[in-house]
Structure formats: structure tokens, C-alpha cells
PDB file of N, CA and C in Angstrom:
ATOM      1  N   UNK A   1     -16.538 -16.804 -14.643  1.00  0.00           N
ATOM      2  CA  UNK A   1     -15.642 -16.015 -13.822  1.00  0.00           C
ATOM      3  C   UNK A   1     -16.233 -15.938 -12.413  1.00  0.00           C
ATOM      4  N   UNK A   2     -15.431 -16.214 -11.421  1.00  0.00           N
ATOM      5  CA  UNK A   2     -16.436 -16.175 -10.170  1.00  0.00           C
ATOM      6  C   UNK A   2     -16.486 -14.825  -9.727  1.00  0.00           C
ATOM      7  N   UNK A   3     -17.855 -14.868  -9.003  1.00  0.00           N
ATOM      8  CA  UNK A   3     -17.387 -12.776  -8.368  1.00  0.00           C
ATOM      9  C   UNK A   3     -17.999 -13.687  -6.841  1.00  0.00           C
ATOM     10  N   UNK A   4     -18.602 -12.442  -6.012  1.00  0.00           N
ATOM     11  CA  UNK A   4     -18.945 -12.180  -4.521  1.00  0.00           C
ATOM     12  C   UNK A   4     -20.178 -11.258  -4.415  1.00  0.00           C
ATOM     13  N   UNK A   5     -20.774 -11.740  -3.905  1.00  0.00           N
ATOM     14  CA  UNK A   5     -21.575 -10.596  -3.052  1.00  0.00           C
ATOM     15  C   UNK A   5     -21.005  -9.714  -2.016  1.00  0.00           C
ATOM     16  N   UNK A   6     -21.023  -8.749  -1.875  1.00  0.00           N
ATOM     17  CA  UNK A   6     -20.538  -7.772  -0.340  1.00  0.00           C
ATOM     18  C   UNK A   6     -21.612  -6.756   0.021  1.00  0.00           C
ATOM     19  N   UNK A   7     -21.672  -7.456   0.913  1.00  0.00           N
ATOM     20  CA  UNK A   7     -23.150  -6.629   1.856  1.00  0.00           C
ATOM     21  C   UNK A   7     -22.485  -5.452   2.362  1.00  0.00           C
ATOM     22  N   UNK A   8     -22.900  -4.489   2.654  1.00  0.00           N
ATOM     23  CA  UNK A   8     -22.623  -2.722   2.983  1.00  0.00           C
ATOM     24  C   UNK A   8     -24.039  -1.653   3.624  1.00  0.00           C
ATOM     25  N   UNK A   9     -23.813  -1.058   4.823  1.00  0.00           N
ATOM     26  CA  UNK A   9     -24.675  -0.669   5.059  1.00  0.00           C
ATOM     27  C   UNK A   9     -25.450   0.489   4.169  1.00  0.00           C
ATOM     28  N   UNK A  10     -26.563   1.389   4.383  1.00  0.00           N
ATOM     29  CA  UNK A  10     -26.691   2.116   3.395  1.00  0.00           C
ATOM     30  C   UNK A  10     -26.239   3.624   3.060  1.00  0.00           C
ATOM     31  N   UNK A  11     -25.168   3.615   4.619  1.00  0.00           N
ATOM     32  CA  UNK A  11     -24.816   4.610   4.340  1.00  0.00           C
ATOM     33  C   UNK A  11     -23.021   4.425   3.967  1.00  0.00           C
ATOM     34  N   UNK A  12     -23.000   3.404   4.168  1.00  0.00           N
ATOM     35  CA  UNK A  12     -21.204   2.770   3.188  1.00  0.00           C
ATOM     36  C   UNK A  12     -22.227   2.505   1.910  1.00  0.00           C
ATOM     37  N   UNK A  13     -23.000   2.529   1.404  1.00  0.00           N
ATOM     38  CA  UNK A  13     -23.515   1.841  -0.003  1.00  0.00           C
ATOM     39  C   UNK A  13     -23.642   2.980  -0.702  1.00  0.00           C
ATOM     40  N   UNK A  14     -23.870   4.730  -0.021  1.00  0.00           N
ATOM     41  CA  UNK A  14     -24.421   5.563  -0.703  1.00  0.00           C
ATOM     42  C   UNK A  14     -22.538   5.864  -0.876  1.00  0.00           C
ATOM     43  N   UNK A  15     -21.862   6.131  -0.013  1.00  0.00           N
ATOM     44  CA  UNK A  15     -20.338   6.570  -0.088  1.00  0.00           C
ATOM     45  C   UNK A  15     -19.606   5.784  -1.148  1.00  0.00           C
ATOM     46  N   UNK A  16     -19.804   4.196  -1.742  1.00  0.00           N
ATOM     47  CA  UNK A  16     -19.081   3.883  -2.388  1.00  0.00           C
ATOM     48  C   UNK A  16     -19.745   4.221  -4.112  1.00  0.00           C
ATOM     49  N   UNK A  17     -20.967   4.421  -3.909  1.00  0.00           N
ATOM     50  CA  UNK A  17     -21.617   4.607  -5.288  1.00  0.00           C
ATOM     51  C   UNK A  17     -21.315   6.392  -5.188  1.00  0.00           C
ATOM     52  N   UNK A  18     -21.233   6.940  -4.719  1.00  0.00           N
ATOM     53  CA  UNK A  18     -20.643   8.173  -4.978  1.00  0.00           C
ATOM     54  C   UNK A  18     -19.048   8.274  -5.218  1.00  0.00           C
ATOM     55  N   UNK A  19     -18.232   7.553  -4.426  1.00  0.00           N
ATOM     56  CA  UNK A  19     -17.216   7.158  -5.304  1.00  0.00           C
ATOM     57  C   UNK A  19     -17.084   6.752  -6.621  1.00  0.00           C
ATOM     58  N   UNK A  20     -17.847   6.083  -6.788  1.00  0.00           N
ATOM     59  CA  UNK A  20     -17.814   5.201  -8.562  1.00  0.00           C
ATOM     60  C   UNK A  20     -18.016   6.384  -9.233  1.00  0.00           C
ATOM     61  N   UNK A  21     -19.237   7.162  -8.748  1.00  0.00           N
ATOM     62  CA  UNK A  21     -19.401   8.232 -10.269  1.00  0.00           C
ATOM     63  C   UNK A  21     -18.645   9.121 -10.481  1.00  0.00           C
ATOM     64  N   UNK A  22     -17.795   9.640  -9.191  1.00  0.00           N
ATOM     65  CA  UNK A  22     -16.741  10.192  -8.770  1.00  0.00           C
ATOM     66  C   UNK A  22     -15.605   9.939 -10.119  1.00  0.00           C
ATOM     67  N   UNK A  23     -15.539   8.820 -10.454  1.00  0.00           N
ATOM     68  CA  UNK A  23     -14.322   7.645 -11.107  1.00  0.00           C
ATOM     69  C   UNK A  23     -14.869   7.922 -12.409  1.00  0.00           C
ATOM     70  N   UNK A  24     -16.416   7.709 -12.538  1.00  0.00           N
ATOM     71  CA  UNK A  24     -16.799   7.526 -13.847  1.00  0.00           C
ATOM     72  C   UNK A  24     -17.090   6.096 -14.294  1.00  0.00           C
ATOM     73  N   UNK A  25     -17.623   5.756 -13.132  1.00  0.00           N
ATOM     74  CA  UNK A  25     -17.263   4.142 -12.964  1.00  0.00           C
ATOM     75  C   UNK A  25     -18.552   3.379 -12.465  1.00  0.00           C
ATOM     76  N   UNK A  26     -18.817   2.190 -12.763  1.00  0.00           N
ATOM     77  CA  UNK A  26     -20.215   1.639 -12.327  1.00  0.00           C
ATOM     78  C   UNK A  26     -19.750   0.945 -11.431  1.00  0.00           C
ATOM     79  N   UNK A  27     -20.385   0.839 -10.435  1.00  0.00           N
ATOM     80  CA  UNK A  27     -20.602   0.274  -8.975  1.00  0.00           C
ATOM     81  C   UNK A  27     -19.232  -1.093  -9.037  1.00  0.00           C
ATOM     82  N   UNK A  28     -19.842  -1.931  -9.569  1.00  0.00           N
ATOM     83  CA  UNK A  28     -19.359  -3.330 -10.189  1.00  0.00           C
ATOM     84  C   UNK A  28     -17.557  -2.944 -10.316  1.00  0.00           C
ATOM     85  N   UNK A  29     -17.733  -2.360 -11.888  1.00  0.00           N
ATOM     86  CA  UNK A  29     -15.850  -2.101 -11.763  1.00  0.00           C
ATOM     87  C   UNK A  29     -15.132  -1.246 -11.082  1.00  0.00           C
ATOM     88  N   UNK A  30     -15.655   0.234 -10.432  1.00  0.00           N
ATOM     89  CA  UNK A  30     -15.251   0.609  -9.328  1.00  0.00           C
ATOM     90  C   UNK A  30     -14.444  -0.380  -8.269  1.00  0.00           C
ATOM     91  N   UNK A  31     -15.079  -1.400  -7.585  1.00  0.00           N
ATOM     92  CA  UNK A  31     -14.991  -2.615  -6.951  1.00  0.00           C
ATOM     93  C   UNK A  31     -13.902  -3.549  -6.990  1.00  0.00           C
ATOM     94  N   UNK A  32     -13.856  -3.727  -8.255  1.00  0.00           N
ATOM     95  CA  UNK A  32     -13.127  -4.294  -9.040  1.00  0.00           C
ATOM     96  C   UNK A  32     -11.696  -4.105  -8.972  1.00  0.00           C
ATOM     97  N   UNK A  33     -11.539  -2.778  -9.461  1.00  0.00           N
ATOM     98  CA  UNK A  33     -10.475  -1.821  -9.787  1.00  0.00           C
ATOM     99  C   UNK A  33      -9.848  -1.365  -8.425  1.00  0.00           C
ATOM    100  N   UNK A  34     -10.592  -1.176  -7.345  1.00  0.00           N
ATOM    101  CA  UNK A  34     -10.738  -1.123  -5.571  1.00  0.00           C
ATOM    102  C   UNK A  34      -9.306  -2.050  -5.479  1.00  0.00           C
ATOM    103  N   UNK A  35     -10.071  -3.325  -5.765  1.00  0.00           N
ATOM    104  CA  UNK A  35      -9.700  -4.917  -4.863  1.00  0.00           C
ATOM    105  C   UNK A  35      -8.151  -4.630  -5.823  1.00  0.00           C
ATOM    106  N   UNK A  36      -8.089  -4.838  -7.174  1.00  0.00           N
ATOM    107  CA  UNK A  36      -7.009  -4.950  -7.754  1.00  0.00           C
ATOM    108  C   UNK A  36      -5.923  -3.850  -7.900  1.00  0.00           C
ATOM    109  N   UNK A  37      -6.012  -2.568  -7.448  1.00  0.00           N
ATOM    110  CA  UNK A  37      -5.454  -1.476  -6.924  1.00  0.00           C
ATOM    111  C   UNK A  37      -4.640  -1.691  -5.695  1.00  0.00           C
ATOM    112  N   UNK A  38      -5.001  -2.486  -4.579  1.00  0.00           N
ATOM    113  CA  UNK A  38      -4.419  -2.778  -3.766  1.00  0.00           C
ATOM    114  C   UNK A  38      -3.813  -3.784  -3.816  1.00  0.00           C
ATOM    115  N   UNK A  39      -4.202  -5.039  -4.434  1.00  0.00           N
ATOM    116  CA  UNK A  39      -3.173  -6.112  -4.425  1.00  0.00           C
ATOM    117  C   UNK A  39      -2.015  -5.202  -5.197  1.00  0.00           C
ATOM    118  N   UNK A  40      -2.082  -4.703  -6.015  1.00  0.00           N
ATOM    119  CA  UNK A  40      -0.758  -4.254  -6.689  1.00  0.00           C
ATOM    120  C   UNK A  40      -0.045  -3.409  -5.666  1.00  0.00           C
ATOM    121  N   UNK A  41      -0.836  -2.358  -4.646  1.00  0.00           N
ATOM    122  CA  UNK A  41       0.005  -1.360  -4.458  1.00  0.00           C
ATOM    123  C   UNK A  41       0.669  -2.026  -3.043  1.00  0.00           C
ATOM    124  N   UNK A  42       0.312  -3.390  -2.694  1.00  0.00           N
ATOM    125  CA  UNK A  42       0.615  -4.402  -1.529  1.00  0.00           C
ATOM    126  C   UNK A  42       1.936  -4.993  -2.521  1.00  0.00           C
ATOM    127  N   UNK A  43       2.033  -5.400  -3.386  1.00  0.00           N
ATOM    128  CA  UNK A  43       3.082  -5.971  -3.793  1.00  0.00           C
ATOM    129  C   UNK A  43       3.570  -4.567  -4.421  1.00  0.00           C
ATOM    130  N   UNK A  44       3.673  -3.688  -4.578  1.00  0.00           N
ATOM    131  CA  UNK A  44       4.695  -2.407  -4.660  1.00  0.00           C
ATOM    132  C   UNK A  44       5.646  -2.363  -3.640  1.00  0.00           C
ATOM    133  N   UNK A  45       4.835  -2.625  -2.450  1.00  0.00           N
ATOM    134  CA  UNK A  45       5.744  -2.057  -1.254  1.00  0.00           C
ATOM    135  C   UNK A  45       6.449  -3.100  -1.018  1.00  0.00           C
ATOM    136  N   UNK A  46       6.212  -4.211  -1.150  1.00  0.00           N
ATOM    137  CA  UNK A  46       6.703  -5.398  -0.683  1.00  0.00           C
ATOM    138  C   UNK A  46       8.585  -5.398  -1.267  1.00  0.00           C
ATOM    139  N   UNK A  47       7.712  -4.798  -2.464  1.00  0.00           N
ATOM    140  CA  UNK A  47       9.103  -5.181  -3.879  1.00  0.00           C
ATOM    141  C   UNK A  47       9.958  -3.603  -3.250  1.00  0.00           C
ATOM    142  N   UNK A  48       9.305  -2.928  -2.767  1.00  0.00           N
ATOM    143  CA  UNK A  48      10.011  -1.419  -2.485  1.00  0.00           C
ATOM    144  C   UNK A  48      10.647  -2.099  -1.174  1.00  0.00           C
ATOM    145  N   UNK A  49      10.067  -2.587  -0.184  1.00  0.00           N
ATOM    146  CA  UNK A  49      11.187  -2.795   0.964  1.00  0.00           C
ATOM    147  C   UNK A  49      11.825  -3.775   0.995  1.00  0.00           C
ATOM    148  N   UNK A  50      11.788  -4.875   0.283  1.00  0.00           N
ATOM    149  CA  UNK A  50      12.904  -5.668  -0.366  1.00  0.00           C
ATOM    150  C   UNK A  50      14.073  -4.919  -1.107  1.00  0.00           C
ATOM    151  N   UNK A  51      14.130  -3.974  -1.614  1.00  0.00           N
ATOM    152  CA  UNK A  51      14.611  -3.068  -2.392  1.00  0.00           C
ATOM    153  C   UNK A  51      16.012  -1.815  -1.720  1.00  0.00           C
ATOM    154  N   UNK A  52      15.035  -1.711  -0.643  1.00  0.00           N
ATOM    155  CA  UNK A  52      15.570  -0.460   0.558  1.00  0.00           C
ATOM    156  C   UNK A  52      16.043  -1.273   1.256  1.00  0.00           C
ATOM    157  N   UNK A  53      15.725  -2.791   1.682  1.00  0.00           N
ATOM    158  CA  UNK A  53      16.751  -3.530   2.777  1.00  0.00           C
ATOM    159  C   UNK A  53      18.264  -3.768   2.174  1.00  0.00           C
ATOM    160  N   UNK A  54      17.917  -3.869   0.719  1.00  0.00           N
ATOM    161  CA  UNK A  54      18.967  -4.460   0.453  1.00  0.00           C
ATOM    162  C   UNK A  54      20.013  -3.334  -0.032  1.00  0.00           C
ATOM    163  N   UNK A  55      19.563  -2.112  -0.445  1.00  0.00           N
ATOM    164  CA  UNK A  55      21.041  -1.150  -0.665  1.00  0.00           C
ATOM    165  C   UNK A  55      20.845  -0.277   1.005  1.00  0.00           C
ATOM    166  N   UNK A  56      20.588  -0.424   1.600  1.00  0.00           N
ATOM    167  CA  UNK A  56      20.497   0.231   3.129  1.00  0.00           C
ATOM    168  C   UNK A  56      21.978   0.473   3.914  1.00  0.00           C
ATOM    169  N   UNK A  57      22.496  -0.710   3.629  1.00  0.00           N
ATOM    170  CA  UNK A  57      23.412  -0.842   4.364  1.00  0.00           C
ATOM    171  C   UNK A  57      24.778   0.361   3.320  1.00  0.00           C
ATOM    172  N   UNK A  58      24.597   0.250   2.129  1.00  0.00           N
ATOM    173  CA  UNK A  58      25.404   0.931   1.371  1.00  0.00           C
ATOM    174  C   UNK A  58      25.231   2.358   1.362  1.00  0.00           C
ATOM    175  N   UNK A  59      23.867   2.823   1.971  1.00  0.00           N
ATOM    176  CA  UNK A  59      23.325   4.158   1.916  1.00  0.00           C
ATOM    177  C   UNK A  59      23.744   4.868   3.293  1.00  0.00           C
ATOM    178  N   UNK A  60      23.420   3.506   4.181  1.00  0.00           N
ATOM    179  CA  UNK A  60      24.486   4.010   5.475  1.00  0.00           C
ATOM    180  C   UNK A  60      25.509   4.327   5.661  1.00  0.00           C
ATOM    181  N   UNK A  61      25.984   3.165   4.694  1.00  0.00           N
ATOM    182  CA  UNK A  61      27.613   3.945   4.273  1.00  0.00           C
ATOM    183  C   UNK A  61      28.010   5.145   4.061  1.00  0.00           C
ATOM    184  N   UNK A  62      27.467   5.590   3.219  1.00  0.00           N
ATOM    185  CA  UNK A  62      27.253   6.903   2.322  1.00  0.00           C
ATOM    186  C   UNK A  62      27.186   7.931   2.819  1.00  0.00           C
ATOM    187  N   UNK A  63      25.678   8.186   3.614  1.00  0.00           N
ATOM    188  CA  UNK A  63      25.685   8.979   3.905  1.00  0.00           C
ATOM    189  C   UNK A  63      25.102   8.866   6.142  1.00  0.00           C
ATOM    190  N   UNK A  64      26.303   8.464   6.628  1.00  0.00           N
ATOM    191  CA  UNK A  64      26.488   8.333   8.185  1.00  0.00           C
ATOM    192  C   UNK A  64      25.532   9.288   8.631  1.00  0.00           C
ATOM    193  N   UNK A  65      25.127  10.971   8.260  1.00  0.00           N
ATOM    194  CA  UNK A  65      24.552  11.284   9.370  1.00  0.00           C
ATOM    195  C   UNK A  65      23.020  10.997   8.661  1.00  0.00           C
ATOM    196  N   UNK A  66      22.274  10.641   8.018  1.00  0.00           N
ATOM    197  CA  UNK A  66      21.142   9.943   8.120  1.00  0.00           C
ATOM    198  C   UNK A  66      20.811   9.054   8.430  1.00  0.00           C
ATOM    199  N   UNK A  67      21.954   8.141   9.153  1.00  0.00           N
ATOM    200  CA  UNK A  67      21.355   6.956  10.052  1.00  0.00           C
ATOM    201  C   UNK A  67      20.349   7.638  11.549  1.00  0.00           C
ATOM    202  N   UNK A  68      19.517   6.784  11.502  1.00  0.00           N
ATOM    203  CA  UNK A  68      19.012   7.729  12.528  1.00  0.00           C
ATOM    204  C   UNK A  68      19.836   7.161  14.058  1.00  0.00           C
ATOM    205  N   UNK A  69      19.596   7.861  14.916  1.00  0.00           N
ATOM    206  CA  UNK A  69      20.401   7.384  16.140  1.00  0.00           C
ATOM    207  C   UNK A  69      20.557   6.440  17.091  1.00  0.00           C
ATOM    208  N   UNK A  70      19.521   5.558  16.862  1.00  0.00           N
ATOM    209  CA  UNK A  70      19.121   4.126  17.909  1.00  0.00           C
ATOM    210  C   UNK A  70      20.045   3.529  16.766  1.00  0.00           C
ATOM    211  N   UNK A  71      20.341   3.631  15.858  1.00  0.00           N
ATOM    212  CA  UNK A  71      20.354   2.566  14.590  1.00  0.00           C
ATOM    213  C   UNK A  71      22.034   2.798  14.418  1.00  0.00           C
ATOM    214  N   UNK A  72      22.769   3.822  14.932  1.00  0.00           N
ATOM    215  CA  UNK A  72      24.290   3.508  15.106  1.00  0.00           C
ATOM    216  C   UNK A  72      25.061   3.560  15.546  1.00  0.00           C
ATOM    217  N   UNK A  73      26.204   3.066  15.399  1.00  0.00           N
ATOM    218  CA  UNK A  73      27.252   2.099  16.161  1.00  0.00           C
ATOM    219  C   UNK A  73      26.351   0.892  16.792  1.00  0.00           C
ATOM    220  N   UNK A  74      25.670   0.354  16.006  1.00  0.00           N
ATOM    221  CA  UNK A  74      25.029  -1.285  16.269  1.00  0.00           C
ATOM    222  C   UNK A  74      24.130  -0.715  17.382  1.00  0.00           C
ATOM    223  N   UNK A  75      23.714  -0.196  17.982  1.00  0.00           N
ATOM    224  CA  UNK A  75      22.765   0.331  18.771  1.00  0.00           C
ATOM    225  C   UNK A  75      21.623   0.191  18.326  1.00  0.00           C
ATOM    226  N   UNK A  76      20.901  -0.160  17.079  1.00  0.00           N
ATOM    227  CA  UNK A  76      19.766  -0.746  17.246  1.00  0.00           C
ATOM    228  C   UNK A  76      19.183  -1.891  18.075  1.00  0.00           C
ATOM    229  N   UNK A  77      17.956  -1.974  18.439  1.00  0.00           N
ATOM    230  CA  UNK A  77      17.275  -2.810  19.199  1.00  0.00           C
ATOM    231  C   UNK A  77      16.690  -3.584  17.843  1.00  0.00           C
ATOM    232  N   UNK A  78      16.668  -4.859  18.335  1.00  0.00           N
ATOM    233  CA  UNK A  78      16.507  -5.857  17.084  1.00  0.00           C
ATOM    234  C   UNK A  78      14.625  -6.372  17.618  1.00  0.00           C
TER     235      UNK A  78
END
């Protein structure tokens, strides 16, 4: 399995190992769990504003005075 080294000074080295125990967690999967926490919560949003672009226009519909005000009667700036 490949991993990485990541160099950290010693006072980012004392903050992330106090995180881990924080977690309950050893240095290593703390890290781990870090890196793969964010790829997911990066493709959350991705899939969330793919999501909101696409019923937006129907929500505008809906409900007119929550468009905000640059954004109607085509008055947005693109």
C-alpha cells in the first residue's frame, strides 16, 4: 500500500498529535481519516451544487422574493 512522509513543524506536530488523542486515534489513522474526510466532503459539495444548480431555477420560480436582487429580472452579472 503506498503511504508518504509529511514533515510538520514541532509545534503543528504537537497540535496534530493532540488532535489524534482528541479522536482516540493514533497519529497514522488520524491522518488518514484527515485526507479521506475531505475528499468526501469535496465531492459532497460538488454533488450538492450540481444539485442546487439544477432545481434553482424552479425554486426561483417558487418562491420570487428569495431571489436575491442583482439576480432578477436577468440582472445578474455573469
Amino acid at each position: 500500500m503506498p503511504s508518504l512522509n509529511v514533515s510538520f513543524t514541532e509545534a503543528e506536530l504537537e497540535g496534530v498529535r493532540a488532535a489524534a488523542a482528541a479522536e482516540g486515534k493514533s497519529l497514522k489513522q488520524y491522518l488518514h481519516d484527515l485526507g479521506v474526510r475531505e475528499m468526501q466532503r469535496r465531492q459532497f459539495v460538488s454533488g450538492a451544487t450540481v444539485w442546487a444548480d439544477r432545481l434553482r431555477e424552479e425554486f426561483d420560480e417558487a418562491f420570487p422574493d428569495e431571489v436575491p436582487p442583482a439576480e432578477r429580472d436577468g440582472a445578474a452579472a455573469a
